[in-house]
N, C-alpha and C. Protein backbone atom coordinates (compact mmCIF):
# COMPACT_ATOMS: atom_id res chain seq x y z
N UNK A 1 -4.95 34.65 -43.81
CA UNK A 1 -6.22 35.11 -43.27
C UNK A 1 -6.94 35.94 -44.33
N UNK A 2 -7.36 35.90 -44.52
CA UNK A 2 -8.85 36.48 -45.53
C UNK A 2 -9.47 37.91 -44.67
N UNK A 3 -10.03 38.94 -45.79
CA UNK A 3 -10.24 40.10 -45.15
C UNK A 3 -11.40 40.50 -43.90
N UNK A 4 -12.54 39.34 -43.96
CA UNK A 4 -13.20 39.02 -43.01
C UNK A 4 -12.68 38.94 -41.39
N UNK A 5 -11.96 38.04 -41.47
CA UNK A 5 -11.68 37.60 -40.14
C UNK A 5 -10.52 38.95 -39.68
N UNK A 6 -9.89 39.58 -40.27
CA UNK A 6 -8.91 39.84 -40.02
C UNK A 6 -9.75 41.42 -39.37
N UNK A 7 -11.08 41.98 -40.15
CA UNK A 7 -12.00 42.67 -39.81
C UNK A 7 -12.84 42.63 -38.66
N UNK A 8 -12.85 40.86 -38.41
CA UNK A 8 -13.32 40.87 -36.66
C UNK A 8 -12.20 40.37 -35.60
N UNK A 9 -11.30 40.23 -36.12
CA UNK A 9 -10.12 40.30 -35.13
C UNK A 9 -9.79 41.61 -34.67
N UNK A 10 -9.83 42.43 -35.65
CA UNK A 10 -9.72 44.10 -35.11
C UNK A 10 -10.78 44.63 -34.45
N UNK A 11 -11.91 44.33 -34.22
CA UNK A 11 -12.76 44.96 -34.29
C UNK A 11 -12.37 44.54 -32.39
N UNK A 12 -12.29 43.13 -32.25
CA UNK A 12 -12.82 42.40 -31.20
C UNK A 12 -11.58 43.10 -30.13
N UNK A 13 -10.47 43.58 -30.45
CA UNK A 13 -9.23 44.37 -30.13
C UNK A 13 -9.74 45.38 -30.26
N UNK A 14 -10.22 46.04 -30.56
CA UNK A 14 -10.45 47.92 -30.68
C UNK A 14 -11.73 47.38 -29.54
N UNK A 15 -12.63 46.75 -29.41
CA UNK A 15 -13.36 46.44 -27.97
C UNK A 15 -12.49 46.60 -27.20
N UNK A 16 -11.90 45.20 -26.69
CA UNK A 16 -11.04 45.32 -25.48
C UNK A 16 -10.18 46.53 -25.06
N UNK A 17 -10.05 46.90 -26.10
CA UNK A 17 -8.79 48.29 -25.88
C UNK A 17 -9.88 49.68 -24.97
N UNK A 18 -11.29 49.09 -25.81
CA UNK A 18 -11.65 50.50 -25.06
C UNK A 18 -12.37 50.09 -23.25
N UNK A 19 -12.97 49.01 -23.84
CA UNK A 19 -13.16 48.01 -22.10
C UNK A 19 -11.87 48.56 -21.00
N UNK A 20 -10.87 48.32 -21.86
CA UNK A 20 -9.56 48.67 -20.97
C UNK A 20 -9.74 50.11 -20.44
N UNK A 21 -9.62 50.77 -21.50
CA UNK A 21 -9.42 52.51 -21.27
C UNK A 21 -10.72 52.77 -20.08
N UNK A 22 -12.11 52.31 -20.70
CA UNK A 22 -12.91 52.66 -20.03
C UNK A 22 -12.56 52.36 -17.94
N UNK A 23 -12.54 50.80 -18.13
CA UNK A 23 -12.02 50.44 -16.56
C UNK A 23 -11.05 51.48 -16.19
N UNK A 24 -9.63 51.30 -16.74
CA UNK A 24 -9.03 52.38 -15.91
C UNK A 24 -9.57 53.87 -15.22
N UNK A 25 -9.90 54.26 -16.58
CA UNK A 25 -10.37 55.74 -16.02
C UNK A 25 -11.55 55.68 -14.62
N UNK A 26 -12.04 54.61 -14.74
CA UNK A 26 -12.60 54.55 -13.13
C UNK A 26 -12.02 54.16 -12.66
N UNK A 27 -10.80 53.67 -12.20
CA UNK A 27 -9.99 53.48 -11.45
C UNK A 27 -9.60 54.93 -10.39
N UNK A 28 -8.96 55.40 -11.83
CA UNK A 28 -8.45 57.16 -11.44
C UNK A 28 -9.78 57.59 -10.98
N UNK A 29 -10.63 57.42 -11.40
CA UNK A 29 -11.70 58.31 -10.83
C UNK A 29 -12.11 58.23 -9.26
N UNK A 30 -11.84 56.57 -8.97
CA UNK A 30 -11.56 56.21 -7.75
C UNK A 30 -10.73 56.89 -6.95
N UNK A 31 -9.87 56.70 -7.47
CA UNK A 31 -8.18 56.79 -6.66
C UNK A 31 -8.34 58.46 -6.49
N UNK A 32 -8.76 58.72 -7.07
CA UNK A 32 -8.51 60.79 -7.13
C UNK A 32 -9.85 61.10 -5.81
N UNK A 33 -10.78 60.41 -5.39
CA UNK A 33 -11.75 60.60 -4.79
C UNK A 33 -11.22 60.47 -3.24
N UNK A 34 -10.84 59.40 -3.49
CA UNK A 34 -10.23 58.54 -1.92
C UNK A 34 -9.15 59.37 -1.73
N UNK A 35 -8.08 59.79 -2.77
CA UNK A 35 -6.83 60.52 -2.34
C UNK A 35 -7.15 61.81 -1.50
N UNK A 36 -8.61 62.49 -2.54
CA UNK A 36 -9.02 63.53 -1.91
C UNK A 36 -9.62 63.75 -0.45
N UNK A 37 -10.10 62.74 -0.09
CA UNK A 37 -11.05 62.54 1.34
C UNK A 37 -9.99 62.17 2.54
N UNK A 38 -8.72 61.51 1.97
CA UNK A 38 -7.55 61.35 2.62
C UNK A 38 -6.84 62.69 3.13
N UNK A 39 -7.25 63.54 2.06
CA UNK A 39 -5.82 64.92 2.17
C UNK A 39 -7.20 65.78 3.26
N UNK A 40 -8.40 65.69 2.86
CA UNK A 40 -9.25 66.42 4.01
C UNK A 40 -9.83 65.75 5.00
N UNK A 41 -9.13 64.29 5.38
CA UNK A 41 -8.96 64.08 6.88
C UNK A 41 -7.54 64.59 7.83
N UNK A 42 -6.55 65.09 7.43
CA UNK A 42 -5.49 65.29 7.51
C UNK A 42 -5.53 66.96 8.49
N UNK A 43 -5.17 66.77 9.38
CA UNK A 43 -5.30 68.09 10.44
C UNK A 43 -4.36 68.94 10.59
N UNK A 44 -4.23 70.19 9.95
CA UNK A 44 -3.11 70.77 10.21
C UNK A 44 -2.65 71.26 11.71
N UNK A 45 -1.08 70.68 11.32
CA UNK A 45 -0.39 70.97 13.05
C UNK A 45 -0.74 72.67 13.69
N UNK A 46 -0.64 72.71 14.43
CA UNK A 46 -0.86 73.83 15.49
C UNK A 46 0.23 75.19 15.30
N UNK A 47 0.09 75.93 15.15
CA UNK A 47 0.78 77.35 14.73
C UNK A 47 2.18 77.23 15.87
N UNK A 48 2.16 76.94 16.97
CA UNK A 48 3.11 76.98 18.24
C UNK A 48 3.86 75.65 18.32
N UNK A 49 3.40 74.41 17.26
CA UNK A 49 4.22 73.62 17.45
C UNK A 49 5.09 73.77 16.57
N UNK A 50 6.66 73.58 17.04
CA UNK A 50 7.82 73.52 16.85
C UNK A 50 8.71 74.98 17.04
N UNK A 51 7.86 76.36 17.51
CA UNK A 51 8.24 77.56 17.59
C UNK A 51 9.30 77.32 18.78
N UNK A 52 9.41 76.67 19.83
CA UNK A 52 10.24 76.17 20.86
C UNK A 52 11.26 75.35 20.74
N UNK A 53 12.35 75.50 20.40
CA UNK A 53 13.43 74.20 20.84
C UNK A 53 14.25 74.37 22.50
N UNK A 54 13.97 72.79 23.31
CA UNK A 54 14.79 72.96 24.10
C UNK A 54 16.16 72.57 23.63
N UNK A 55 17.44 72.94 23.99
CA UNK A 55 19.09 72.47 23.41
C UNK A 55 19.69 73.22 25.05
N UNK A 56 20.07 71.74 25.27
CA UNK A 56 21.22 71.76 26.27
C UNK A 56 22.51 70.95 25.84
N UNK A 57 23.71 71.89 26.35
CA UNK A 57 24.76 71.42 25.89
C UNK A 57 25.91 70.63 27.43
């Protein structure tokens, strides 16, 4: 291969690599949004539940 091609073979790879990086990180950017809206639909239990056990023997 000759220094040309071997200059747009890299080049065309250092693209994709960042295409890549770029997609993911919106991914996470996704995923961290939705995780978040998940954890503040989430209702915390009631102060009195579980203060009671019935135990019969």
């Amino acid at each position: 291969m000759d220094i040309a091609a071997l200059s747009v073979a890299y080049s065309l790879s250092q693209v994709q690599t960042d295409a890549s990086i770029q997609v993911l990180k919106k991914v996470m950017d996704t995923t961290e949004t939705s995780s978040t809206e998940m954890l503040d639909m989430l209702v915390p239990p009631s102060d009195t539940l579980g203060s009671n056990v019935d135990v019969s023997v």
